[in-house]
C-alpha atoms as a PDB file:
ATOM      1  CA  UNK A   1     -38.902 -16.173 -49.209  1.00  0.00           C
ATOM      2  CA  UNK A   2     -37.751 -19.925 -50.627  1.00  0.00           C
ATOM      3  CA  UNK A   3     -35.654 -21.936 -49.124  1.00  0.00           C
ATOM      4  CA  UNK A   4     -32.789 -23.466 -50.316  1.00  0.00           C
ATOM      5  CA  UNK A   5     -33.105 -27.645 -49.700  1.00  0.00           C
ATOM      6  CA  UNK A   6     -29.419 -27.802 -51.043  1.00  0.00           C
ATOM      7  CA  UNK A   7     -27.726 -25.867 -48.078  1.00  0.00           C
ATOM      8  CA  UNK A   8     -29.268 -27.959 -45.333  1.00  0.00           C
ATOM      9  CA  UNK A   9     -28.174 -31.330 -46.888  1.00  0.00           C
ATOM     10  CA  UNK A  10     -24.496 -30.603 -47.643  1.00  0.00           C
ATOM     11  CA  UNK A  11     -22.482 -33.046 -45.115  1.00  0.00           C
ATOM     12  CA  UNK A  12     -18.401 -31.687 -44.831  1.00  0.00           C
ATOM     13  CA  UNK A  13     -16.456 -35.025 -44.838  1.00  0.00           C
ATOM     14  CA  UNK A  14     -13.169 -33.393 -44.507  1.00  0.00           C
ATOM     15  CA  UNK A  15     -11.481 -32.995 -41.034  1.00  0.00           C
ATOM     16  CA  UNK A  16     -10.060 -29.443 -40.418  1.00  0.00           C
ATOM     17  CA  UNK A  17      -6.548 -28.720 -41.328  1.00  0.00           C
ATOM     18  CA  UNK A  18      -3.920 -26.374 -39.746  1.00  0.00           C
ATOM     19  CA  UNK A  19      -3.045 -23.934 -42.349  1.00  0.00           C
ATOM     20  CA  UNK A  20      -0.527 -22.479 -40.070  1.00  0.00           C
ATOM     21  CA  UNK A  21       0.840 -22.795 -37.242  1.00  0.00           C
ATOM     22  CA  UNK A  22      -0.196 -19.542 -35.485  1.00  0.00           C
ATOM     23  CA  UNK A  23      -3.297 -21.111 -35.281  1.00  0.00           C
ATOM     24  CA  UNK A  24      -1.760 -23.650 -32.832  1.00  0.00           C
ATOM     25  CA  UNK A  25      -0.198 -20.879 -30.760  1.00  0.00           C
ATOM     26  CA  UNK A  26      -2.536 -18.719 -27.757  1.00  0.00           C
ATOM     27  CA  UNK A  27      -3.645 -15.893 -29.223  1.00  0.00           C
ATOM     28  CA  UNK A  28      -1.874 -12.824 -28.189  1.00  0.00           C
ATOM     29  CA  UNK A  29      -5.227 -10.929 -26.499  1.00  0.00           C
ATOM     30  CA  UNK A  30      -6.149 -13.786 -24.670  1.00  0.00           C
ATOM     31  CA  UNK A  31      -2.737 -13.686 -22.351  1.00  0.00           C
ATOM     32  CA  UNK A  32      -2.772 -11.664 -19.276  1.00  0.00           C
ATOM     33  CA  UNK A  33      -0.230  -9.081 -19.375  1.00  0.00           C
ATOM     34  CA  UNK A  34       1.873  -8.611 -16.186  1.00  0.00           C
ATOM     35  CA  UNK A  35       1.549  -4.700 -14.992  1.00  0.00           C
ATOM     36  CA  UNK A  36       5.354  -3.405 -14.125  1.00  0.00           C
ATOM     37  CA  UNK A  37       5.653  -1.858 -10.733  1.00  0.00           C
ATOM     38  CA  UNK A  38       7.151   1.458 -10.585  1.00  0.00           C
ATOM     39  CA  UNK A  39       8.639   2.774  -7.180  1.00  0.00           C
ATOM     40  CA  UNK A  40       9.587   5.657  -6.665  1.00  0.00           C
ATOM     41  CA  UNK A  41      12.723   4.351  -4.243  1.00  0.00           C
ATOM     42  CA  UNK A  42      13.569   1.271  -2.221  1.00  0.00           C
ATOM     43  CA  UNK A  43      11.852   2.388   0.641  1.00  0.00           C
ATOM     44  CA  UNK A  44       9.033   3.021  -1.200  1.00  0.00           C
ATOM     45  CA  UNK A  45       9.073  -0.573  -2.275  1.00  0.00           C
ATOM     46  CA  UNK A  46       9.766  -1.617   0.870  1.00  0.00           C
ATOM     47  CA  UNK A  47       6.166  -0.053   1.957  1.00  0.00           C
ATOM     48  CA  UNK A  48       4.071  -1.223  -0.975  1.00  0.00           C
ATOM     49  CA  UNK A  49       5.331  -4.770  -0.420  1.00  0.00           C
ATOM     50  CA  UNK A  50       4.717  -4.860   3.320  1.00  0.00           C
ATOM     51  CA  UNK A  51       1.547  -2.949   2.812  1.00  0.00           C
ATOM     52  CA  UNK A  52       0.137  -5.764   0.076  1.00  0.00           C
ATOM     53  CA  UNK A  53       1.443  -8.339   2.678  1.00  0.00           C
ATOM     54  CA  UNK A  54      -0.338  -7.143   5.358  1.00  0.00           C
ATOM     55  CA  UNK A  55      -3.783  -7.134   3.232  1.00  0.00           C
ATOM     56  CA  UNK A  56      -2.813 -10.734   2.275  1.00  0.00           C
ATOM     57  CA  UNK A  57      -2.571 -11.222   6.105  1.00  0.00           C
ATOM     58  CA  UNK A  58      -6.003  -9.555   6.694  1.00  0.00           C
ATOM     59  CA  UNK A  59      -7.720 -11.488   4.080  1.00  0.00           C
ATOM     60  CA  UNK A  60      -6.376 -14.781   4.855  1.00  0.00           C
ATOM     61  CA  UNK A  61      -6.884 -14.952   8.630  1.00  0.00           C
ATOM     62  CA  UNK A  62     -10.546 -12.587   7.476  1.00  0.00           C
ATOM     63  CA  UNK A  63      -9.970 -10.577  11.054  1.00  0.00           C
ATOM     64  CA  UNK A  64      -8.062  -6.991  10.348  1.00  0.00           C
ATOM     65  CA  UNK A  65      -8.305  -6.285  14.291  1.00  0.00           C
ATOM     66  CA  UNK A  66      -5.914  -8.958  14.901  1.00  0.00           C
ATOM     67  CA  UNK A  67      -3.230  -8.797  12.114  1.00  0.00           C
ATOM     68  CA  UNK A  68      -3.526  -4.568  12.660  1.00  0.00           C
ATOM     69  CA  UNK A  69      -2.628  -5.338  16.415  1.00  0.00           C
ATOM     70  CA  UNK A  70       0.369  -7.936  15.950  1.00  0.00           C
ATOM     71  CA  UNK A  71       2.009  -5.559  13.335  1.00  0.00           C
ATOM     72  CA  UNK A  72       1.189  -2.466  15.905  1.00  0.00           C
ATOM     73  CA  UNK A  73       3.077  -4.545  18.794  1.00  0.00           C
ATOM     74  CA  UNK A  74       6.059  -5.595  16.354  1.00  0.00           C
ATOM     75  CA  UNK A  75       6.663  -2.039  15.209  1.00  0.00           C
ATOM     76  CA  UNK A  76       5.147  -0.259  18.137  1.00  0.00           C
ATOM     77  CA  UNK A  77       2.967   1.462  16.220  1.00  0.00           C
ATOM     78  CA  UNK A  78       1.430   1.843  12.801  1.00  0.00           C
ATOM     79  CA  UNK A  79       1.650   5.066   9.927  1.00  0.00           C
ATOM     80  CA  UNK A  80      -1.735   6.386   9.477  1.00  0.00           C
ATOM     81  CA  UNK A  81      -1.006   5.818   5.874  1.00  0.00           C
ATOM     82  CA  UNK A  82      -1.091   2.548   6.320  1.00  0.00           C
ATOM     83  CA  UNK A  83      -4.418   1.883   8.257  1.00  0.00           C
ATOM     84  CA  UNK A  84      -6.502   4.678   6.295  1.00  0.00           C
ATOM     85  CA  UNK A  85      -5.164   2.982   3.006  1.00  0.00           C
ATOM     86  CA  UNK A  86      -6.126  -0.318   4.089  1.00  0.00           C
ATOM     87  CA  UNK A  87      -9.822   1.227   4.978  1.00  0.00           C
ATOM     88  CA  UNK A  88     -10.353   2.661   1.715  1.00  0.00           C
ATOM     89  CA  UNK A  89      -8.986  -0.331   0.122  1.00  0.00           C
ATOM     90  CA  UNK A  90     -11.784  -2.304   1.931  1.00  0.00           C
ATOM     91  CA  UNK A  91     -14.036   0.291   1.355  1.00  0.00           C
ATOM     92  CA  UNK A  92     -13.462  -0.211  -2.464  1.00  0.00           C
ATOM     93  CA  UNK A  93     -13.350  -4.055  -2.367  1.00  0.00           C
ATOM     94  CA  UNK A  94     -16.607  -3.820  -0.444  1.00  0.00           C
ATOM     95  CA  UNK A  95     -15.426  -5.612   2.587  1.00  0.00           C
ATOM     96  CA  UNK A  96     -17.815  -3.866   4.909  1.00  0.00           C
ATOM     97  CA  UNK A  97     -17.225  -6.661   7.508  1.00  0.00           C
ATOM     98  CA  UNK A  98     -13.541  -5.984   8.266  1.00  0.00           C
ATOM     99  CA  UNK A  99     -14.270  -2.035   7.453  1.00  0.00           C
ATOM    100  CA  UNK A 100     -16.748  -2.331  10.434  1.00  0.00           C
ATOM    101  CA  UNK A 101     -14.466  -4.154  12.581  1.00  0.00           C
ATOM    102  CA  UNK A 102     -11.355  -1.712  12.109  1.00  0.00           C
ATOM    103  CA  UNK A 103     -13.943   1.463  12.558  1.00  0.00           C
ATOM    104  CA  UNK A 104     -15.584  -0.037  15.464  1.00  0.00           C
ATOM    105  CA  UNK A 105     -12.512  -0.649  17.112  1.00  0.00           C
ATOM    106  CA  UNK A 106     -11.340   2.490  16.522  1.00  0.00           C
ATOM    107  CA  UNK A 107      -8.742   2.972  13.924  1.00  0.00           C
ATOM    108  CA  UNK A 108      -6.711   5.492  16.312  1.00  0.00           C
ATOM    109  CA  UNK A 109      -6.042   2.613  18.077  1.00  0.00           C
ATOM    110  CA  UNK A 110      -3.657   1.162  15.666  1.00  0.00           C
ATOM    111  CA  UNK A 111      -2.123   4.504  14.518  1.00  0.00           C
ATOM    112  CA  UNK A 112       0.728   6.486  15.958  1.00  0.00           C
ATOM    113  CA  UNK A 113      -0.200  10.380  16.482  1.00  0.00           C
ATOM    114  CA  UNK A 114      -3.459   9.545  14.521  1.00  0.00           C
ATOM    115  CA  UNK A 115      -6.010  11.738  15.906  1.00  0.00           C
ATOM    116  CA  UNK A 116      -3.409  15.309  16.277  1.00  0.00           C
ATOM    117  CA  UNK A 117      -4.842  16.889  13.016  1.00  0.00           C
ATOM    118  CA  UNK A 118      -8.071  15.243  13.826  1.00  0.00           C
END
């Protein structure tokens, strides 16, 4: 194969112009697109939004025995739902240090009715 000397020794002296000005603007599939919520009602809402502030809670404060045991006092008791989702959510964020703590505490402990099917 030859070379070509010419190629290497070109110098640009010309600064780069905008040609337009989308190429000023972010490009569109570089910006994060919000996912819209659907619920199915307002209580449902109600749930998911408690439910994603109590994991906020857990994650912050990194103890899920404690924030599990205020919200079981303040509503005197807790849906099953609720603790079993936050498990598997744990589960899936790989967590196993607050998935240990809930289990070894007992997650019946937090639930109302927990263990009758069980």
């Amino acid at each position: 194969m030859h070379a070509n000397p010419f190629i290497a020794n070109i110098k640009i002296h010309r600064r780069l112009e905008v040609v337009s000005m989308g190429m000023l603007s972010p490009r569109k599939f570089l910006q994060k697109r919000r996912k819209v919520e659907v619920f199915k009602d307002a209580s449902d809402e109600a749930d998911q939004k408690n439910w994603r502030r109590l994991m906020k809670q857990i994650e912050d404060t990194g103890s899920a025995v404690s924030v599990l045991r205020r919200e079981r006092i303040k509503k005197d008791g807790l849906p099953r739902d609720l603790v079993l989702g936050t498990l598997v959510r744990f589960k899936q964020l790989k967590k196993w240090d607050l998935v240990s703590e809930v289990c070894n505490k007992g997650a019946s402990a937090f639930c109302v009715n927990c263990c009758d099917n069980y």
